[in-house]
C-alpha atoms as a PDB file:
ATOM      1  CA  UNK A   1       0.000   0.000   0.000  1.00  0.00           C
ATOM      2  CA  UNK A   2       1.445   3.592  -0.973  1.00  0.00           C
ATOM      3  CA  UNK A   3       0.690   6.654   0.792  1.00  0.00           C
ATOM      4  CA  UNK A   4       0.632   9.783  -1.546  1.00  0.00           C
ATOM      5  CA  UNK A   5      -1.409  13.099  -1.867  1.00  0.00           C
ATOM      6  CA  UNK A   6      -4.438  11.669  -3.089  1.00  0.00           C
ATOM      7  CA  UNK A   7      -4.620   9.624  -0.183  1.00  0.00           C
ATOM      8  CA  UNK A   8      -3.990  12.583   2.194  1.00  0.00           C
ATOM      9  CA  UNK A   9      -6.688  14.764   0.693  1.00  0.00           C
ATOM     10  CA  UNK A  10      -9.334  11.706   0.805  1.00  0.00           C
ATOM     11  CA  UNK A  11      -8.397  11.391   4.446  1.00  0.00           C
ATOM     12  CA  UNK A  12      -8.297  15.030   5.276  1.00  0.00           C
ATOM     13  CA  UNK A  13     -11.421  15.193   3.212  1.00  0.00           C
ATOM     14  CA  UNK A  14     -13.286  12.324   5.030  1.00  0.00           C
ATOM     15  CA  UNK A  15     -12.063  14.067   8.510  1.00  0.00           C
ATOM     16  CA  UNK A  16     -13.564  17.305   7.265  1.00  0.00           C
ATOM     17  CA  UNK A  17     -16.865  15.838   6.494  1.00  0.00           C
ATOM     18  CA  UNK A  18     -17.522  13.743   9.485  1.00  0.00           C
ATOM     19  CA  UNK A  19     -16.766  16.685  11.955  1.00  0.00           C
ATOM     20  CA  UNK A  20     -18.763  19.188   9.630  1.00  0.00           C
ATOM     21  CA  UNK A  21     -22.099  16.895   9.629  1.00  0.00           C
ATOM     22  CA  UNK A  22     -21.479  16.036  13.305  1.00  0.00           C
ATOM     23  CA  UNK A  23     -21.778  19.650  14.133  1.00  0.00           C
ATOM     24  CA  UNK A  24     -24.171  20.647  12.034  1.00  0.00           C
ATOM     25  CA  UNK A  25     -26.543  17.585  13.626  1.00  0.00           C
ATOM     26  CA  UNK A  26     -26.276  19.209  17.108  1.00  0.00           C
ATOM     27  CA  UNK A  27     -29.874  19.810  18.223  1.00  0.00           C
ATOM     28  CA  UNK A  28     -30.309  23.618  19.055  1.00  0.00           C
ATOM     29  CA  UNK A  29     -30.686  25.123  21.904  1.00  0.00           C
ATOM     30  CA  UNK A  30     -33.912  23.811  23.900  1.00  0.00           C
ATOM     31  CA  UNK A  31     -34.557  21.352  21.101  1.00  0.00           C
ATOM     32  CA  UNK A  32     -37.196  18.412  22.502  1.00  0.00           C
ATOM     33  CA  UNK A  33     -36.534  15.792  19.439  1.00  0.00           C
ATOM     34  CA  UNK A  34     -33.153  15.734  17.689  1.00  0.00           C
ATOM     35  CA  UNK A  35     -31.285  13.113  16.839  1.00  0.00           C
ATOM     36  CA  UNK A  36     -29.037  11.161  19.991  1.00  0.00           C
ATOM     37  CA  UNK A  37     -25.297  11.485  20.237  1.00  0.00           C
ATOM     38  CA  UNK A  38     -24.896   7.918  18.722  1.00  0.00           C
ATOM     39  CA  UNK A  39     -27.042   8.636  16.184  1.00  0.00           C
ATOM     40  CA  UNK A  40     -25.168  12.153  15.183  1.00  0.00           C
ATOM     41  CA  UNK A  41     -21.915  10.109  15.307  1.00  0.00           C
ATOM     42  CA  UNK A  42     -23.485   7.302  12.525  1.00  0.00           C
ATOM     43  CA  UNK A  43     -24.180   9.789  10.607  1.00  0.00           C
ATOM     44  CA  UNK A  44     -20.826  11.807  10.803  1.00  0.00           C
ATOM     45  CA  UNK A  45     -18.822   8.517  10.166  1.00  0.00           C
ATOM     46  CA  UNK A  46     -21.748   7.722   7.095  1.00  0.00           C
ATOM     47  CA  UNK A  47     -20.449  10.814   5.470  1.00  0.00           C
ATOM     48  CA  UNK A  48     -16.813  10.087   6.288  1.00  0.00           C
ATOM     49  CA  UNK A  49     -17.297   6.818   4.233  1.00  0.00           C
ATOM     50  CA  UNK A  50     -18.994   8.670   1.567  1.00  0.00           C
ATOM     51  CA  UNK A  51     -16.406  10.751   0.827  1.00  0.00           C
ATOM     52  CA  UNK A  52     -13.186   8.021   0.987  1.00  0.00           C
ATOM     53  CA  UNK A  53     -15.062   5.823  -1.599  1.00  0.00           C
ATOM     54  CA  UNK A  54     -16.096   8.803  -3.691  1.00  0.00           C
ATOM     55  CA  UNK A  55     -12.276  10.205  -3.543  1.00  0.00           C
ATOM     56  CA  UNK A  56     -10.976   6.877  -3.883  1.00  0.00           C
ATOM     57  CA  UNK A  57     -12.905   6.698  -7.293  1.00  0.00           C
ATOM     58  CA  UNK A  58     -12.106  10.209  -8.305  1.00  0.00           C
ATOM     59  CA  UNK A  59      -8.606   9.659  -7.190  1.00  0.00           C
ATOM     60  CA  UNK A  60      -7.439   6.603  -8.864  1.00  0.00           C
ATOM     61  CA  UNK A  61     -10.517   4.611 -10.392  1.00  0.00           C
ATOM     62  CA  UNK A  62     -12.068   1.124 -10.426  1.00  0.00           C
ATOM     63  CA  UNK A  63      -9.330  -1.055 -12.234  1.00  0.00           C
ATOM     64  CA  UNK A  64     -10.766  -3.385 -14.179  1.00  0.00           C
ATOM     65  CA  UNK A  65     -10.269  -7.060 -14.546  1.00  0.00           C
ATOM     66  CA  UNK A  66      -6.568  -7.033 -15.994  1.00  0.00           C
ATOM     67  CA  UNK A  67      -6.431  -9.995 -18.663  1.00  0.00           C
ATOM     68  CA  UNK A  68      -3.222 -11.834 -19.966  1.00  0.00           C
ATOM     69  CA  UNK A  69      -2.492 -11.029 -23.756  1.00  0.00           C
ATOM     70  CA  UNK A  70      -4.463 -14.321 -24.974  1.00  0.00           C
ATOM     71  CA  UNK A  71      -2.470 -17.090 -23.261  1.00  0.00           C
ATOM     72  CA  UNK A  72      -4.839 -20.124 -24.510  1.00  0.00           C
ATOM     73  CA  UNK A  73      -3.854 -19.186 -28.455  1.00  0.00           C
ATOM     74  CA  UNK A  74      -1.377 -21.630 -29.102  1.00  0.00           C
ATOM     75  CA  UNK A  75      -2.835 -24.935 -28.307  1.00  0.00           C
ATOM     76  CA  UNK A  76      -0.101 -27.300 -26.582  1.00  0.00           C
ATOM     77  CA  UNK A  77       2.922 -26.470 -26.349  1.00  0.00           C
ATOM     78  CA  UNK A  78       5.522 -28.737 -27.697  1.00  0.00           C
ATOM     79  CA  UNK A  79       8.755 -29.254 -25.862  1.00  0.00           C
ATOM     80  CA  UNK A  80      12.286 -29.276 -27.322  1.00  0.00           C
ATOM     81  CA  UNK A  81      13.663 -31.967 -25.074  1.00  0.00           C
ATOM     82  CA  UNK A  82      13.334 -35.283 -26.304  1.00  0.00           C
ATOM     83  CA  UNK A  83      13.946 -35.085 -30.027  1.00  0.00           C
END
């Protein structure tokens, strides 16, 4: 596994995002029905997940299934030894 920047901005990124929605879940003042301190945090780390698989996509892309430049062409192969 290499570290490099795109993996520090995802990070930073995902940080970001989970302490932004946290905060911005906190019932106001003299609220009755908001959502519980365990539910605030789901959500926070939700949106931290969110944004590493986004950026993870955006940063380097699904690779695809990587194939072998057609190694069943050739049938059996014959050896040398012997002859």
């Amino acid at each position: 596994m290499t570290f490099d920047l795109i993996t520090a901005l995802v990070v930073a990124g995902a940080f970001t995002a989970g302490v932004l929605v946290y905060q911005r879940t906190a019932p106001p003042e003299g609220a009755a029905t908001a959502l519980s301190r365990g539910e605030r945090l789901a959500v926070a780390l939700g949106a931290a997940a969110t944004v590493i698989v986004i950026g993870g996509y955006l940063g380097s892309g699904f690779r695809g299934i990587e194939h072998a430049a057609d190694t069943q062409s050739g049938g059996v192969v014959k050896s040398g030894v012997g002859r």
